[in-house]
Protein backbone atom coordinates (compact mmCIF):
# COMPACT_ATOMS: atom_id res chain seq x y z
CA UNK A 1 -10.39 8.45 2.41
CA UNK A 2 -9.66 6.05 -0.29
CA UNK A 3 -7.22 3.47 1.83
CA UNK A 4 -8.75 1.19 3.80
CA UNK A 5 -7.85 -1.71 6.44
CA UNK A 6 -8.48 -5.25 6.69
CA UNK A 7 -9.61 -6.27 10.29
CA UNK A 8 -6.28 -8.59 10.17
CA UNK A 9 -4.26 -5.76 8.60
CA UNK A 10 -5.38 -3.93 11.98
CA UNK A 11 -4.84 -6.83 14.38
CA UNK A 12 -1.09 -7.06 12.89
CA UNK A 13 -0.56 -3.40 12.64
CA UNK A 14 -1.27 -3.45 16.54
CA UNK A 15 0.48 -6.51 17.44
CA UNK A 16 4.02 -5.12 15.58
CA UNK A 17 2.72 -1.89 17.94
CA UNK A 18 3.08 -3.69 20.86
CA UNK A 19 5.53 -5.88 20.29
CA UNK A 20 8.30 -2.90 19.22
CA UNK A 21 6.69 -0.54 22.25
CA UNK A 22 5.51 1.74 19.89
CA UNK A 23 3.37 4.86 21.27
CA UNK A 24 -0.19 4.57 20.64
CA UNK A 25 -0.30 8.24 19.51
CA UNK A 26 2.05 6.69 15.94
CA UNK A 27 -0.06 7.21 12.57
CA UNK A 28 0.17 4.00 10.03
CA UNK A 29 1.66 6.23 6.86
CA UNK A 30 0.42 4.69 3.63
CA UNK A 31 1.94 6.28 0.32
CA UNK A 32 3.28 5.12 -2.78
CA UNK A 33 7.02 5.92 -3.92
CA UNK A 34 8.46 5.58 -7.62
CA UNK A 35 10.37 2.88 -8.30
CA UNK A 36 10.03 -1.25 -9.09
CA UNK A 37 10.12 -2.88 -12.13
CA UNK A 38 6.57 -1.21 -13.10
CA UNK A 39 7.19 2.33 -12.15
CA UNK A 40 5.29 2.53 -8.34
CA UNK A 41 5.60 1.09 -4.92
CA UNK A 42 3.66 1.01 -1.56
CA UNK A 43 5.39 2.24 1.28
CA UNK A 44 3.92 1.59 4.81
CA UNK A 45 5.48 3.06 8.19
CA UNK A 46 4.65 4.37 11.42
CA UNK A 47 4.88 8.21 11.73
CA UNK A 48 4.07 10.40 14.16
CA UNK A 49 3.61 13.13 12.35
CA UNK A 50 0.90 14.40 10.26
CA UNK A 51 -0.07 17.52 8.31
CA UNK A 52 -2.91 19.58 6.82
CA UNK A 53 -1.91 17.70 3.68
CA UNK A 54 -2.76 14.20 5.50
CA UNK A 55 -6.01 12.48 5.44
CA UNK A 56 -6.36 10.97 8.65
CA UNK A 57 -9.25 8.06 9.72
CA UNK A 58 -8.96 5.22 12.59
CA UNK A 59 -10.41 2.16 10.87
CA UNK A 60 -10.52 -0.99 13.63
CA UNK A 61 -8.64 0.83 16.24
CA UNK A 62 -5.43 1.58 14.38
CA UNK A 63 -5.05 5.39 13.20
CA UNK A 64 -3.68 5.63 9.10
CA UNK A 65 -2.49 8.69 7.68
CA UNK A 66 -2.46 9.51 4.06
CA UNK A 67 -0.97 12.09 2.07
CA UNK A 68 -3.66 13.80 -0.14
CA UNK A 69 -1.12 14.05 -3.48
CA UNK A 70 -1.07 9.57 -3.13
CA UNK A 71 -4.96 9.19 -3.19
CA UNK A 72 -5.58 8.96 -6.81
CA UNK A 73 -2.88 5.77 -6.83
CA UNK A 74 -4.52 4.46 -3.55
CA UNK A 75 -8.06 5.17 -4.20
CA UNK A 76 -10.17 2.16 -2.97
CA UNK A 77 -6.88 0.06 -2.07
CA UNK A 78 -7.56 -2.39 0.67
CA UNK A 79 -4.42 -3.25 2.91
CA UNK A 80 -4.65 -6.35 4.39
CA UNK A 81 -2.58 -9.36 6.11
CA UNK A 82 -2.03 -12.08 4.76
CA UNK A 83 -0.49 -15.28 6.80
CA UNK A 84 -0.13 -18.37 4.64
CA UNK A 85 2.33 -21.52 4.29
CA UNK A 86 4.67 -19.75 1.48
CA UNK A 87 4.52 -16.54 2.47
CA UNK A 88 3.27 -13.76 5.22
CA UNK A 89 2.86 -10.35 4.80
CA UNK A 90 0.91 -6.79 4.09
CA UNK A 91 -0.65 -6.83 0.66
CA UNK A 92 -2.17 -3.97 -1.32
CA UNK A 93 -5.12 -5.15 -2.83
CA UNK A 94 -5.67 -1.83 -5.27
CA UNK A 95 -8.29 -1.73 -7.97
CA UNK A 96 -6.46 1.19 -9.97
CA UNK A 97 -3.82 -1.13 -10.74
CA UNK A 98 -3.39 -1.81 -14.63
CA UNK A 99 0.20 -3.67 -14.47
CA UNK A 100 2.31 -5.80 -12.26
CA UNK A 101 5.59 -6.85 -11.85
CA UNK A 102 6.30 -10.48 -11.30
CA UNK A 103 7.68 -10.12 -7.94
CA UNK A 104 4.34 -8.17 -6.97
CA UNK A 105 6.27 -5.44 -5.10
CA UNK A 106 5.59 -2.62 -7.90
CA UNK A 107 2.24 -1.55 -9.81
CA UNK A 108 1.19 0.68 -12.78
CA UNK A 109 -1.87 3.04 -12.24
């Protein structure tokens, strides 16, 4: 699979988990959605669901689910966490991207 996560993406991804009781049998959904000031945006949820159309891999414990038709906008995307003084959050760090917008919540493939 093309998506990947960052060991502190995982160790958030499981602490949300625990702290909102979530089953352990959830998937981490990572897809992209239209919309945003450059035309894309990441979406990330849990889901228990999955399909023949899912990729599915457990990287560092935490089980992600893909949908095949978002791999070519997600190919070799890294999620990770990022905890700093101004802000804290997922980020998508995606080498397909070719634009930005400013706010850093959209992206051009």
């Amino acid at each position: 699979m093309g998506v990947s996560l960052s060991e502190s993406a995982a160790r958030e991804v499981k602490k949300v988990m625990a702290e909102q009781s979530t089953p352990t049998e959830m998937y981490l959904r990572v897809g992209v959605q239209g919309g945003g000031c450059s035309g894309m945006s990441y979406t990330l949820g849990f889901d228990a669901n999955v399909t023949e159309r899912d990729r599915v891999i457990e990287i560092h414990g935490v089980k992600l689910a893909v949908d095949k038709k978002f791999e070519p906008y997600l190919e070799g995307t890294v999620v990770d966490f990022y905890d700093g003084l101004e802000k804290r959050g997922f980020v998508f760090n995606n080498p397909n991207v070719v634009k930005t917008c400013g706010c850093g919540s959209s992206f051009q493939v």
